[in-house]
C-alpha atoms as a PDB file:
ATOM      1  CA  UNK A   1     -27.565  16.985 -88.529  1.00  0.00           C
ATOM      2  CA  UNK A   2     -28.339  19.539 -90.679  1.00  0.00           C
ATOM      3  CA  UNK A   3     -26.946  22.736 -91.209  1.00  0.00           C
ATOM      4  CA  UNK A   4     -27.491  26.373 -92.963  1.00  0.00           C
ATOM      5  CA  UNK A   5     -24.867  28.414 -94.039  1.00  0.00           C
ATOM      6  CA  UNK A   6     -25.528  32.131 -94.897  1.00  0.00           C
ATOM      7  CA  UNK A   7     -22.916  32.698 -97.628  1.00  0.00           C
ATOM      8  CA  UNK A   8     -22.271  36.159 -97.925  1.00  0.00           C
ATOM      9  CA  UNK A   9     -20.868  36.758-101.835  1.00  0.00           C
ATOM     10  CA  UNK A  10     -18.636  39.480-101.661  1.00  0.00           C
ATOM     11  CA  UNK A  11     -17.414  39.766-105.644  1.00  0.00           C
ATOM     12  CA  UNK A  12     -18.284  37.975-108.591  1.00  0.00           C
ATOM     13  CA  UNK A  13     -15.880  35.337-110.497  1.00  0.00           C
ATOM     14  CA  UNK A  14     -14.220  36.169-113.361  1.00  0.00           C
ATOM     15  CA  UNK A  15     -15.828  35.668-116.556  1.00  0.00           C
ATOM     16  CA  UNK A  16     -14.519  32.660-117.863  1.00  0.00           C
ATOM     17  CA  UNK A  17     -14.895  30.680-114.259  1.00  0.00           C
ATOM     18  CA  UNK A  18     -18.081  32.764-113.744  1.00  0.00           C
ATOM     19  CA  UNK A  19     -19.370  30.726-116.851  1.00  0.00           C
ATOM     20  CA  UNK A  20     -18.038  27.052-115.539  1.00  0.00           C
ATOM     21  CA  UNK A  21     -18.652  27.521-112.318  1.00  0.00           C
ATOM     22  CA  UNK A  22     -21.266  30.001-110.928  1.00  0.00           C
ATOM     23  CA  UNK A  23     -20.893  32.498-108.192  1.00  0.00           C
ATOM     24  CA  UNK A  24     -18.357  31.985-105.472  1.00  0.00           C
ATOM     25  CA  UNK A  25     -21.698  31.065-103.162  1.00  0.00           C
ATOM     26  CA  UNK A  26     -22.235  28.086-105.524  1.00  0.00           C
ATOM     27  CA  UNK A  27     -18.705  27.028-105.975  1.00  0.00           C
ATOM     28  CA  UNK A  28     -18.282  26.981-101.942  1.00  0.00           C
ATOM     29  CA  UNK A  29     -22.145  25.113-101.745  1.00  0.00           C
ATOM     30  CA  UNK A  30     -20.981  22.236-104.375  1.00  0.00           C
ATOM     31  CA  UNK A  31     -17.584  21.806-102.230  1.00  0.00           C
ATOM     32  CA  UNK A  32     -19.100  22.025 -99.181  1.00  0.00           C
ATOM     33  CA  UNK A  33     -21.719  19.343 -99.727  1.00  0.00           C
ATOM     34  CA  UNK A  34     -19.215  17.033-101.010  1.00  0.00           C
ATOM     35  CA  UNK A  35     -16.562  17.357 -98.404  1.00  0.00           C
ATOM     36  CA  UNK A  36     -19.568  16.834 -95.911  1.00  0.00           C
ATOM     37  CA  UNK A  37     -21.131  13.717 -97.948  1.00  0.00           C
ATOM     38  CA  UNK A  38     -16.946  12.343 -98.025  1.00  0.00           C
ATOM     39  CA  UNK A  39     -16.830  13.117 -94.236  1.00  0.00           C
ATOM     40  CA  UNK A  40     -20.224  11.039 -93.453  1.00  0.00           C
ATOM     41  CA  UNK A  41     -18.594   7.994 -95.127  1.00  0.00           C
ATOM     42  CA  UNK A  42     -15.368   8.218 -93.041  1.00  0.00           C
ATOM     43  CA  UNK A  43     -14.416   7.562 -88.993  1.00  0.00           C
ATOM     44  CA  UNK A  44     -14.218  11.398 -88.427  1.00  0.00           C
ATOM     45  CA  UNK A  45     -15.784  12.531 -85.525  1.00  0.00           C
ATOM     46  CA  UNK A  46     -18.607  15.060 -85.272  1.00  0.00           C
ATOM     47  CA  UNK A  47     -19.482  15.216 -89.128  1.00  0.00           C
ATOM     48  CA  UNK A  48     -21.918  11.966 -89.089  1.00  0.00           C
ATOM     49  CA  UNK A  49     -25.026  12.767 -91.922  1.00  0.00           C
ATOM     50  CA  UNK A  50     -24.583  16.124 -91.990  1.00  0.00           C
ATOM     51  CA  UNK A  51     -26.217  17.587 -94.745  1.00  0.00           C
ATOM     52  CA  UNK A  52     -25.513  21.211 -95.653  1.00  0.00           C
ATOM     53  CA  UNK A  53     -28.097  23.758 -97.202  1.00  0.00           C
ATOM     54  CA  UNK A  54     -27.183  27.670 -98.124  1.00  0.00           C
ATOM     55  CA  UNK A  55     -28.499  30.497 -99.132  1.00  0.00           C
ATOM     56  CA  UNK A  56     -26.676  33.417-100.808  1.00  0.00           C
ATOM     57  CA  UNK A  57     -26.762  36.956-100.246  1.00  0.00           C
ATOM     58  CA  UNK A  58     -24.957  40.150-102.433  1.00  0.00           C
ATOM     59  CA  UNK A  59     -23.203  41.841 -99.723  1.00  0.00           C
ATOM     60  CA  UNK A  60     -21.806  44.492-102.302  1.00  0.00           C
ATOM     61  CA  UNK A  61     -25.892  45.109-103.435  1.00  0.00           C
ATOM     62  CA  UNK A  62     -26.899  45.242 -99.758  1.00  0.00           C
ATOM     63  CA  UNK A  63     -28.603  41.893 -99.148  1.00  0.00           C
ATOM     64  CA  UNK A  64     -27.951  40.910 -95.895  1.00  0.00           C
ATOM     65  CA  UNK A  65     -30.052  37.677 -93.882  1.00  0.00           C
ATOM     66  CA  UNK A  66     -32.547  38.842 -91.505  1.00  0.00           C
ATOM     67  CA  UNK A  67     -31.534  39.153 -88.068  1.00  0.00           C
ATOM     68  CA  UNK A  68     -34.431  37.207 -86.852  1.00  0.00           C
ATOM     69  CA  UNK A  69     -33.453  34.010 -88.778  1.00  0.00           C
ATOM     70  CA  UNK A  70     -30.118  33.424 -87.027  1.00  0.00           C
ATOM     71  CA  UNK A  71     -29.645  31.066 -84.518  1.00  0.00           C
ATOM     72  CA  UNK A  72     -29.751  32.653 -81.045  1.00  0.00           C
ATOM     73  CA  UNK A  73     -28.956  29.293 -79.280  1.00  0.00           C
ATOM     74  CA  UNK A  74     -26.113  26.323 -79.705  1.00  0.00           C
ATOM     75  CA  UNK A  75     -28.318  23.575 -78.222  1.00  0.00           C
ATOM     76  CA  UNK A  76     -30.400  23.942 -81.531  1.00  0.00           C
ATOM     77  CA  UNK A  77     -27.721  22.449 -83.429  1.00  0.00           C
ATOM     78  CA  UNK A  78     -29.051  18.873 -84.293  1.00  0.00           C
ATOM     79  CA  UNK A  79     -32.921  20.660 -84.702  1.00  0.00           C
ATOM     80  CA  UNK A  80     -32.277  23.377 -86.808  1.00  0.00           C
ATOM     81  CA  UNK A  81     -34.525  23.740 -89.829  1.00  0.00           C
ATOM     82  CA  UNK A  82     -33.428  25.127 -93.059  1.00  0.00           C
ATOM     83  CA  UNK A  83     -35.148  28.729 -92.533  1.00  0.00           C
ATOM     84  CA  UNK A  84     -32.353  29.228 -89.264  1.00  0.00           C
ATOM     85  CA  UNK A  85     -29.096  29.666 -90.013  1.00  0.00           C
ATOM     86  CA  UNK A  86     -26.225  28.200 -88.401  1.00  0.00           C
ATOM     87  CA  UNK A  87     -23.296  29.931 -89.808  1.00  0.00           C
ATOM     88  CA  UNK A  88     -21.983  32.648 -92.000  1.00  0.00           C
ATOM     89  CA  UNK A  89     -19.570  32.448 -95.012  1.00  0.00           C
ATOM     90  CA  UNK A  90     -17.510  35.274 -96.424  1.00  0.00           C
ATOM     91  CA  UNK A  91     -16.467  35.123 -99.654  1.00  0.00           C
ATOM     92  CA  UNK A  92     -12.966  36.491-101.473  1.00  0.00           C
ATOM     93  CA  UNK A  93     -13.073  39.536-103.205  1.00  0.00           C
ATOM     94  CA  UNK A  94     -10.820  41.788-105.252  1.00  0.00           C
ATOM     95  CA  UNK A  95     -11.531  44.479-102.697  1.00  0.00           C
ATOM     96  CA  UNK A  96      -9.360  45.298 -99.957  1.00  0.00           C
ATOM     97  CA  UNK A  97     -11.144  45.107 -96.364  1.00  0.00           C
ATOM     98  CA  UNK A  98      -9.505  48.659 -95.651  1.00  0.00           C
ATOM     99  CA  UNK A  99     -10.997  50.503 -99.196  1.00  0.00           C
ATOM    100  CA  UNK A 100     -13.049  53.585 -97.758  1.00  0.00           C
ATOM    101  CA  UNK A 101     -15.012  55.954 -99.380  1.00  0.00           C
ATOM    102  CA  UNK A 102     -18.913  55.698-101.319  1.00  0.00           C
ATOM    103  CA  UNK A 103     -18.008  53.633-103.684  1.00  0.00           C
ATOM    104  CA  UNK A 104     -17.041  50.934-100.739  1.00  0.00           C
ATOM    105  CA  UNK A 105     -19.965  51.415 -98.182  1.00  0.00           C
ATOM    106  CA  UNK A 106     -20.285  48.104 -98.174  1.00  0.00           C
ATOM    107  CA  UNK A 107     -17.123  47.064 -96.775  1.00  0.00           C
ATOM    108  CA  UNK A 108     -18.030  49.090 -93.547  1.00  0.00           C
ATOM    109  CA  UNK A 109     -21.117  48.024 -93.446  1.00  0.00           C
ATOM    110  CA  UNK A 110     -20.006  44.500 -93.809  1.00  0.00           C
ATOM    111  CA  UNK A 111     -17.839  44.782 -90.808  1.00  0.00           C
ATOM    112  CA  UNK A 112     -20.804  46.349 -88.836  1.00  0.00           C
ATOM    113  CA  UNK A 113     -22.907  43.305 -89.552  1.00  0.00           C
ATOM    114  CA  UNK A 114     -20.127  40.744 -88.534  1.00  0.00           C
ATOM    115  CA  UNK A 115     -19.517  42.983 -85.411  1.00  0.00           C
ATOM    116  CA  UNK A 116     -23.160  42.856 -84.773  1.00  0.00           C
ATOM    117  CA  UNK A 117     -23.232  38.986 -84.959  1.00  0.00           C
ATOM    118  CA  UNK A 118     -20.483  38.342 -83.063  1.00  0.00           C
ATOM    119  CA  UNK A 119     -21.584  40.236 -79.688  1.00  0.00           C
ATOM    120  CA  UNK A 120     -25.478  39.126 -80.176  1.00  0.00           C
ATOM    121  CA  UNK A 121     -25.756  35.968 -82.186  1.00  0.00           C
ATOM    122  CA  UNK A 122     -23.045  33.958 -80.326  1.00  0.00           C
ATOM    123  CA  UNK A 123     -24.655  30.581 -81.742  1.00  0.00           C
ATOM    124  CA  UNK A 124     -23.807  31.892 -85.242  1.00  0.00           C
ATOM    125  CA  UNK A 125     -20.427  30.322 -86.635  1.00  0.00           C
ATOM    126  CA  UNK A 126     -18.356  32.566 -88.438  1.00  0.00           C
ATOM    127  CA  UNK A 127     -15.863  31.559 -91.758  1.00  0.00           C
ATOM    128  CA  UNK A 128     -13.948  33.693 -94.010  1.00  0.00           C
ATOM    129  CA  UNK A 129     -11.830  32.713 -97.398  1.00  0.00           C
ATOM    130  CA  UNK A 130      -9.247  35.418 -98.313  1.00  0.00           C
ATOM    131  CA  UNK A 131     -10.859  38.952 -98.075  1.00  0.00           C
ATOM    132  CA  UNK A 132     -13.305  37.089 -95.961  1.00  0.00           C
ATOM    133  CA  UNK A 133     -10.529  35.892 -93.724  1.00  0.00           C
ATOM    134  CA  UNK A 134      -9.514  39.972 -93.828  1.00  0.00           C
ATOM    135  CA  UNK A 135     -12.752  41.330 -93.075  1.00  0.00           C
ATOM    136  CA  UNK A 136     -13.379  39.199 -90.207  1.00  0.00           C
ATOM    137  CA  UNK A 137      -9.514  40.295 -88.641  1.00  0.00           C
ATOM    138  CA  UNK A 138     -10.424  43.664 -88.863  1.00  0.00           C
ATOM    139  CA  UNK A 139     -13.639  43.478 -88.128  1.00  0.00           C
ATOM    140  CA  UNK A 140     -12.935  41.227 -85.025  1.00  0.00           C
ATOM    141  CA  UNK A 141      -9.428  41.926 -83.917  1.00  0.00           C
ATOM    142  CA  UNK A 142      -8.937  45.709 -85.352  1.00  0.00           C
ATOM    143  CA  UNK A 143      -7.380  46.683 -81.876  1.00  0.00           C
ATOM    144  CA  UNK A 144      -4.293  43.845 -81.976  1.00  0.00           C
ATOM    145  CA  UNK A 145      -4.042  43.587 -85.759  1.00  0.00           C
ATOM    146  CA  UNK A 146      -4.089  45.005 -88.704  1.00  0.00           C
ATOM    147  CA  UNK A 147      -4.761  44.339 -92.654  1.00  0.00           C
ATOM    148  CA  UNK A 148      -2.230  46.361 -95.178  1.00  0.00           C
ATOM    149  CA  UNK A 149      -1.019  45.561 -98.599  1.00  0.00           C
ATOM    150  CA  UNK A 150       2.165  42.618 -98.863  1.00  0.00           C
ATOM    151  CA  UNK A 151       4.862  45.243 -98.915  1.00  0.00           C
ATOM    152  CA  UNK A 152       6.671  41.873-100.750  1.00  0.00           C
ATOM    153  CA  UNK A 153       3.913  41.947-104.089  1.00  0.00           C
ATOM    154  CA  UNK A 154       1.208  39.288-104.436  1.00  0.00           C
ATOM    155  CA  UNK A 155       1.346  35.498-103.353  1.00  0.00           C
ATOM    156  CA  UNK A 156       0.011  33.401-105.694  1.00  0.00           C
ATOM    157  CA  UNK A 157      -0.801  30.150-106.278  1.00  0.00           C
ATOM    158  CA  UNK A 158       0.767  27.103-103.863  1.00  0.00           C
ATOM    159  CA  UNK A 159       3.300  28.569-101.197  1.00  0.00           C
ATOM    160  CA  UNK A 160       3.526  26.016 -98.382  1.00  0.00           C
ATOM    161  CA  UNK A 161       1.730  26.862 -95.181  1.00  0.00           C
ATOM    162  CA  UNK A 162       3.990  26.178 -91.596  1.00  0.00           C
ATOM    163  CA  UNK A 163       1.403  25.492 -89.251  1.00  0.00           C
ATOM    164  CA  UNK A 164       1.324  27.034 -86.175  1.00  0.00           C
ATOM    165  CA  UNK A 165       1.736  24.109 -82.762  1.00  0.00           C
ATOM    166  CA  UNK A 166      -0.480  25.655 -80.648  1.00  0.00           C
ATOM    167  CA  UNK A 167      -3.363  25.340 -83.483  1.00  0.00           C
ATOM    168  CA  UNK A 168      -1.892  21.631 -85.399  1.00  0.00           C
ATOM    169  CA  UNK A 169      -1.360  20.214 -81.697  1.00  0.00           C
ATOM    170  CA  UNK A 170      -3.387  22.301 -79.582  1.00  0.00           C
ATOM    171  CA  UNK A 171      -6.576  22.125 -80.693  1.00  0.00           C
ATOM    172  CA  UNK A 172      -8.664  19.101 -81.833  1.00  0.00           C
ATOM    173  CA  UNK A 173      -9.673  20.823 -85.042  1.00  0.00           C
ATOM    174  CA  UNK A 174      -5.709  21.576 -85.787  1.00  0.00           C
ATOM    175  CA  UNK A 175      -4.929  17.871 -85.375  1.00  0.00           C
ATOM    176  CA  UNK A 176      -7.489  16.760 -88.037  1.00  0.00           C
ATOM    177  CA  UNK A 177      -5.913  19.193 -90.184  1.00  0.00           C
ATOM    178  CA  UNK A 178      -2.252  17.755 -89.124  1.00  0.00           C
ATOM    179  CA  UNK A 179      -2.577  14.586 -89.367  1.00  0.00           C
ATOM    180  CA  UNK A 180      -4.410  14.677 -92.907  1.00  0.00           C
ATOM    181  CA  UNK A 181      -1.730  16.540 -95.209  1.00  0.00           C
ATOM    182  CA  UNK A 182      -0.550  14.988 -97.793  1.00  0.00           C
ATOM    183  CA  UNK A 183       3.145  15.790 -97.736  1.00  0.00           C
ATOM    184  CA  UNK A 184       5.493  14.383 -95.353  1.00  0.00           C
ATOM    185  CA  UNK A 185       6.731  18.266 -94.451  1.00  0.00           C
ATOM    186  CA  UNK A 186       3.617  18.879 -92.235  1.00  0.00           C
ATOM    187  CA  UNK A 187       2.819  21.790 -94.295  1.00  0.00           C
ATOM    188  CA  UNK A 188      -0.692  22.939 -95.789  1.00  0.00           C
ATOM    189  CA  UNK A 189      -1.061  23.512 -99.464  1.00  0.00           C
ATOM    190  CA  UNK A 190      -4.226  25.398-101.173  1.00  0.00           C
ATOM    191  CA  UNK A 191      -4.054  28.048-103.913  1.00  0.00           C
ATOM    192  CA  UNK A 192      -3.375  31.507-102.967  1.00  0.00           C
ATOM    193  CA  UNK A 193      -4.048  34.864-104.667  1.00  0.00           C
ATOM    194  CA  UNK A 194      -4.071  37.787-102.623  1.00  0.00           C
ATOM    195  CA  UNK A 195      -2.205  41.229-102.346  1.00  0.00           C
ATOM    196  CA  UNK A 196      -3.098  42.122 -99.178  1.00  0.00           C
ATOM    197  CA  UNK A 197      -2.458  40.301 -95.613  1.00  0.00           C
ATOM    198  CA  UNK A 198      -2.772  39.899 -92.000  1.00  0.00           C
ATOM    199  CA  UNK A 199      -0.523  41.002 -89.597  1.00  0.00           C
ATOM    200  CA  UNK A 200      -0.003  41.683 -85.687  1.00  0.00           C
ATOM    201  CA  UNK A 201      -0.594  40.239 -82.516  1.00  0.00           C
ATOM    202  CA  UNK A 202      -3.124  37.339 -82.646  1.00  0.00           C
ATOM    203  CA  UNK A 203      -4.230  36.917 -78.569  1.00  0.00           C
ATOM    204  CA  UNK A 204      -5.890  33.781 -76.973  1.00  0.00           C
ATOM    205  CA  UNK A 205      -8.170  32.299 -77.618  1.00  0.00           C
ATOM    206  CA  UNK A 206      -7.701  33.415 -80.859  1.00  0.00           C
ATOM    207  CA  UNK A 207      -4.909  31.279 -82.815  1.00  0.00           C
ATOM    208  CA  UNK A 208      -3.408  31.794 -85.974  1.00  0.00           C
ATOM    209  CA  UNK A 209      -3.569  28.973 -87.986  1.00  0.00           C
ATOM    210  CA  UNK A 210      -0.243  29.064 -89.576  1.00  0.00           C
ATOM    211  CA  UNK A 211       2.131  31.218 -92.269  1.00  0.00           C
ATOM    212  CA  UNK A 212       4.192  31.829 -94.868  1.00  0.00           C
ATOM    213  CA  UNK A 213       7.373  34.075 -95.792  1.00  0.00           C
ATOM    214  CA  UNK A 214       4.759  36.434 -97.042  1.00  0.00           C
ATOM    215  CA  UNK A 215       1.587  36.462 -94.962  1.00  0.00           C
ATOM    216  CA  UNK A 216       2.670  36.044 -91.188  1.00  0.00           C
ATOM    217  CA  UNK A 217      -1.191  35.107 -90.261  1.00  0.00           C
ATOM    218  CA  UNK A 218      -2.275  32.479 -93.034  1.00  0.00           C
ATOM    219  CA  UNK A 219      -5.800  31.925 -90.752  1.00  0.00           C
ATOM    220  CA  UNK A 220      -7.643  32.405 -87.722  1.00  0.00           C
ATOM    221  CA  UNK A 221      -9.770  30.233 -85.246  1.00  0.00           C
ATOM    222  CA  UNK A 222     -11.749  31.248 -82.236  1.00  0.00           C
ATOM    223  CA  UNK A 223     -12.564  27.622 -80.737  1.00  0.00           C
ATOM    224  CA  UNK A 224     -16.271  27.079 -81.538  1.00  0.00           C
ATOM    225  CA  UNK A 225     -16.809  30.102 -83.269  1.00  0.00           C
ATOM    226  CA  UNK A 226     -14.582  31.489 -85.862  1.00  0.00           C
ATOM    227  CA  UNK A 227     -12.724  29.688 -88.558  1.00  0.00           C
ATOM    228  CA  UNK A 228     -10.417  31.435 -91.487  1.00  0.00           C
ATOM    229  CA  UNK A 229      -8.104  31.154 -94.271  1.00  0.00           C
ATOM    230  CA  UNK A 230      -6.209  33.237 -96.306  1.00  0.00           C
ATOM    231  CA  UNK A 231      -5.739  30.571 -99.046  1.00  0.00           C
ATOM    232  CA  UNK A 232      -8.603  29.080-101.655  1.00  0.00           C
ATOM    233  CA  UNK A 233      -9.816  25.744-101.326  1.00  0.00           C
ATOM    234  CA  UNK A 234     -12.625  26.539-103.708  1.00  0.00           C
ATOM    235  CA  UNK A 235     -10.121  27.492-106.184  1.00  0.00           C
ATOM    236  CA  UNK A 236      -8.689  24.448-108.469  1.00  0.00           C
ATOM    237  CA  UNK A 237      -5.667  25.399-110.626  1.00  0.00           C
ATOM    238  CA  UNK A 238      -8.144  26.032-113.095  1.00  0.00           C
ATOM    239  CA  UNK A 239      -9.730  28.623-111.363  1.00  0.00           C
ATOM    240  CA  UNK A 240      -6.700  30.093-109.692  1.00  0.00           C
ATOM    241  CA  UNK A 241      -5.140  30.706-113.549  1.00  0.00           C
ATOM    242  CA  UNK A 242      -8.015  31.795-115.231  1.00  0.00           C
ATOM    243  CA  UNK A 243      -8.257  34.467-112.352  1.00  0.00           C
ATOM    244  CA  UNK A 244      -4.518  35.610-112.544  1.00  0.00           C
ATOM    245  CA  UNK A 245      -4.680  36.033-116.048  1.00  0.00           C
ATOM    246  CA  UNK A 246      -7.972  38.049-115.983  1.00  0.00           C
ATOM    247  CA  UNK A 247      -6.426  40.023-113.264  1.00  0.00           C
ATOM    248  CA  UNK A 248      -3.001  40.292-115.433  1.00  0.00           C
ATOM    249  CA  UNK A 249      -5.013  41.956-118.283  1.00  0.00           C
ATOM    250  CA  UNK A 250      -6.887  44.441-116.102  1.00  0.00           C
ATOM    251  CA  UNK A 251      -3.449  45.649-114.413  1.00  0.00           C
ATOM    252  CA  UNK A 252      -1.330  44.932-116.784  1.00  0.00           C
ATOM    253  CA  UNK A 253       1.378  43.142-115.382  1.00  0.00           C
ATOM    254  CA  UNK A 254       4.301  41.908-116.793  1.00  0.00           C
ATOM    255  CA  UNK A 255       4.347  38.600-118.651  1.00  0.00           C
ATOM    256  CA  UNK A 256       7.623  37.019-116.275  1.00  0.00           C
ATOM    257  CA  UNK A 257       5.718  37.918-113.442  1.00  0.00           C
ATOM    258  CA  UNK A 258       2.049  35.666-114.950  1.00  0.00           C
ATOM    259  CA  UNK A 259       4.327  32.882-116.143  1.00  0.00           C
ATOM    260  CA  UNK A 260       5.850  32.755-112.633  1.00  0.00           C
ATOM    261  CA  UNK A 261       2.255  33.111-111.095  1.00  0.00           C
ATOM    262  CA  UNK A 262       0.869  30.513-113.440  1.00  0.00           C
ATOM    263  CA  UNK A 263       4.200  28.271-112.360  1.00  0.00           C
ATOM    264  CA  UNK A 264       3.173  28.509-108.899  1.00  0.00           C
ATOM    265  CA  UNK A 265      -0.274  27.827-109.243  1.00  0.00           C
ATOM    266  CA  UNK A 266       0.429  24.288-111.460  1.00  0.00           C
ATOM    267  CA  UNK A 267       3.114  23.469-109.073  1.00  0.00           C
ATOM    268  CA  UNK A 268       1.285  20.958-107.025  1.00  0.00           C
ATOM    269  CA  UNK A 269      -0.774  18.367-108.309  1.00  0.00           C
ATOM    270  CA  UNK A 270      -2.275  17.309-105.314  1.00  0.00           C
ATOM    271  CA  UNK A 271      -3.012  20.106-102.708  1.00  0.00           C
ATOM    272  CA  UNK A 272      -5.048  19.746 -99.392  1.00  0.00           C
ATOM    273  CA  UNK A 273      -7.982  21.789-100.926  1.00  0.00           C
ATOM    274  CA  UNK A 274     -10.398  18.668-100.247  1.00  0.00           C
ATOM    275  CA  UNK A 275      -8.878  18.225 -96.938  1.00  0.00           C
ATOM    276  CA  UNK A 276      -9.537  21.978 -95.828  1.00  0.00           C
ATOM    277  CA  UNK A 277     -13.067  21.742 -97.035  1.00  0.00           C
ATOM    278  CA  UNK A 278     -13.530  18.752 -94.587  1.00  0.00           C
ATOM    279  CA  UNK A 279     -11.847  20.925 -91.600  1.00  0.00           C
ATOM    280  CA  UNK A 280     -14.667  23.741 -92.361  1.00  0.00           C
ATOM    281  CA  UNK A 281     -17.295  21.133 -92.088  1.00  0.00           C
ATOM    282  CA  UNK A 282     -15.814  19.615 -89.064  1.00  0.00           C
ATOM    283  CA  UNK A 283     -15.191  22.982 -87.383  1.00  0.00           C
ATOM    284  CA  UNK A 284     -19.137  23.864 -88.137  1.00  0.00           C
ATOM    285  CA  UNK A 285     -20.373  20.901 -86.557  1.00  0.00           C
ATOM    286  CA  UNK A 286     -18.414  21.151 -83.640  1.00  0.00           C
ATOM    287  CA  UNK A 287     -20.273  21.655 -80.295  1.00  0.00           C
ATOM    288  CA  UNK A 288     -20.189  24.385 -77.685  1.00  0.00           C
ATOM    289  CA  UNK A 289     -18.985  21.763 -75.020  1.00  0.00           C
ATOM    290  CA  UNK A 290     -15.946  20.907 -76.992  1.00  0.00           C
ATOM    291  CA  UNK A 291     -14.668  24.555 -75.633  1.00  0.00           C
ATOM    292  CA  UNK A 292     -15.661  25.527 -72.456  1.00  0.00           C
ATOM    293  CA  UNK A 293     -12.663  27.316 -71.364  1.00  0.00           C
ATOM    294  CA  UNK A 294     -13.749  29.831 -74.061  1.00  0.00           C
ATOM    295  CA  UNK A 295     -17.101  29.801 -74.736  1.00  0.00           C
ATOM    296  CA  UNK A 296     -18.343  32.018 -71.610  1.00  0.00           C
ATOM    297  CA  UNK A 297     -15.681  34.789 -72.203  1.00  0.00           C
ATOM    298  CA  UNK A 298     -16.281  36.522 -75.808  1.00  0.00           C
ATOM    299  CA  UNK A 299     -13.740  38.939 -76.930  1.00  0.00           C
ATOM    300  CA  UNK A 300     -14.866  42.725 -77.379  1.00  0.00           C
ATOM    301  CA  UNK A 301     -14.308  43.498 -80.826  1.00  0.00           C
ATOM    302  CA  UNK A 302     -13.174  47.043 -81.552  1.00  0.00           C
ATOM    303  CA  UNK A 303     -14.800  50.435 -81.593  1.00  0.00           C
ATOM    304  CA  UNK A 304     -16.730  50.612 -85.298  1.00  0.00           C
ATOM    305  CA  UNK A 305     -14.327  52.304 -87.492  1.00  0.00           C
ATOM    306  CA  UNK A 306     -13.539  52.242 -90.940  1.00  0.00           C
ATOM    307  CA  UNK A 307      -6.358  46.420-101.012  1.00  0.00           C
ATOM    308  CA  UNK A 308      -5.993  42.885-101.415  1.00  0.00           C
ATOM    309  CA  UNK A 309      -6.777  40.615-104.312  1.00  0.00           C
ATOM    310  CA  UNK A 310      -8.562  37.605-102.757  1.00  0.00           C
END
C-alpha cells in the first residue's frame, strides 16, 4: 500500500531545532516512515508494507495542493500513485486558529480549504497536531465547539492524557492505542505545548479522544476520516525544550515558570510518542468498510466564518 500525505506546514521550527531537524513537514515525514516501516514488521492489522510519501506545502505563503490531485474515491486506496494524495496533515503553529485580521488571512483561508475538502473530497483523510488539531475543530465543528485561550496558562510538556471509553473501547483504532501504553494507569503521554484549547460539545460520530485538567478535548476522530491531537509526537524532549525556551525569550516569562516547563517536559523518559505515530498510520490505512454506520452520513460543517502556542 502506498500512501501520500499532503502536509500542510503551518509555522516554521525554532531556530535551533529548525537547524537539527528541518521543517515540521520533514520532522512528521521521518516519523511517519518509521512508525510505518515498525508497523510492517509487527502483527498489527491494516498497516502491512505501507510505504508513505509527502509533499509539503507553506500554508502561511499560500501554497495549497491542487484540487485535482486529491483522491475523489476510497476504493483507490491500495492503487494510488504518488501524484494523488490520500490525506492531509496540519502542522502546529504559534498562531492561534481564532487570530483575525491581514496579517492572518491565512488562517481563514486555511479553514476554507479544510471546509472545502471535507464536503467534496470525502476520500481525503484529515490529521491535525496542536493548532492543526484547532483548526480542524473550528473549522469542522465551529457550531458545537469552540477554540479560546487556557484561562489556566500554558500546558507544557508531559501531563497525562485520561482517555475517553467510548474512543479506548469503542472504536478499533482507540483499542490499539489502549492496549499499547506504556504505563499501567491507561493514560497517554506525548509532549505538550500549547496556550490555547478545545472546548464544548463533541457530537457522534465525532469522539474526543481523551483530556486533561487543562484541555477538556485532548483529540478528535471522525471514524475513517478525521484523526487529531492536541499533544506532539514529533516533538522529543529535545525539541519540546529548545521550543519553550525560544518561546520564554520572545515573551519573556519568568524563569520559575521555564524551570517548571522544562521539569515537565524531562519528566518522562519513555512517552507513547512512537506509539501515537503508529495510531496515525493505522488510522490512515484504515478502510471505508471498517465504518459503515458513518461513512454515508457526513456532518455539515459550519457557515464560513472567521491564540495558542502549538
Amino acid at each position: 500500500m502506498s500512501l501520500h500525505i499532503a502536509i500542510l506546514d503551518t509555522d516554521v521550527p525554532v531556530p535551533t531545532v529548525y537547524a537539527a531537524r528541518g521543517l515540521y513537514s520533514s520532522q512528521f515525514r521521518v516519523l511517519l516512515q518509521s512508525a510505518a516501516a515498525r508497523l510492517s514488521q509487527s502483527s498489527s492489522p491494516g498497516a502491512k508494507h505501507v510505504q508513505i510519501h509527502t509533499s509539503a506545502y507553506d500554508v502561511v505563503g499560500g501554497a495549497y495542493p491542487a484540487l485535482d490531485m486529491l483522491k475523489t474515491s476510497p476504493s483507490s486506496t491500495t492503487t494510488t500513485t504518488k501524484g494523488t494524495i490520500d490525506a492531509l496533515l496540519i502542522t502546529g503553529s504559534a498562531a492561534s486558529a481564532y487570530y483575525q485580521g491581514a496579517q492572518y488571512q491565512w488562517i481563514a483561508q486555511l479553514q476554507s480549504f479544510l471546509r472545502r475538502v471535507w464536503t467534496d473530497y470525502p476520500a481525503v483523510k484529515m490529521f491535525g497536531s496542536c493548532f492543526g488539531h484547532q483548526i480542524i475543530a473550528q473549522a469542522l465543528l465551529g457550531g458545537t465547539v469552540q477554540v479560546e485561550a487556557c484561562p489556566m496558562g500554558y500546558e507544557v510538556g508531559i501531563h497525562p492524557i485520561s482517555l475517553n471509553p467510548a474512543f479506548a473501547t469503542g472504536t478499533l483504532l482507540g483499542r490499539m492505542l489502549a492496549a499499547g501504553l506504556k504505563s499501567k494507569d491507561g493514560k497517554l503521554r506525548v509532549q505538550l505545548v500549547h496556550g490555547d484549547r478545545v472546548v464544548g460539545l463533541v457530537e457522534q460520530p465525532w469522539l474526543n479522544i481523551g483530556s486533561t485538567q487543562l484541555s477538556p478535548v485532548q483529540g478528535l476522530y471522525y471514524p475513517g476520516r478525521v484523526l487529531t491531537y492536541q499533544g506532539h509526537f514529533e516533538f522529543d524532549a529535545f525539541v519540546n525544550a529548545e521550543t519553550v525556551l525560544e518561546f520564554a525569550r520572545r515573551c519573556a516569562w519568568a524563569e520559575p515558570v521555564v524551570s517548571e516547563y522544562l521539569r515537565r517536559i524531562a519528566s518522562c523518559a519513555e512517552d507513547d510518542a512512537e506509539l501515537a505515530a503508529a495510531v496515525v498510520v493505522l488510522f490512515l490505512t484504515e478502510s471505508a468498510e471498517m465504518h459503515p454506520a458513518v461513512e454515508t452520513g457526513l456532518a455539515t460543517p459550519p457557515d464560513e466564518s472567521c491564540h495558542e502556542i502549538s
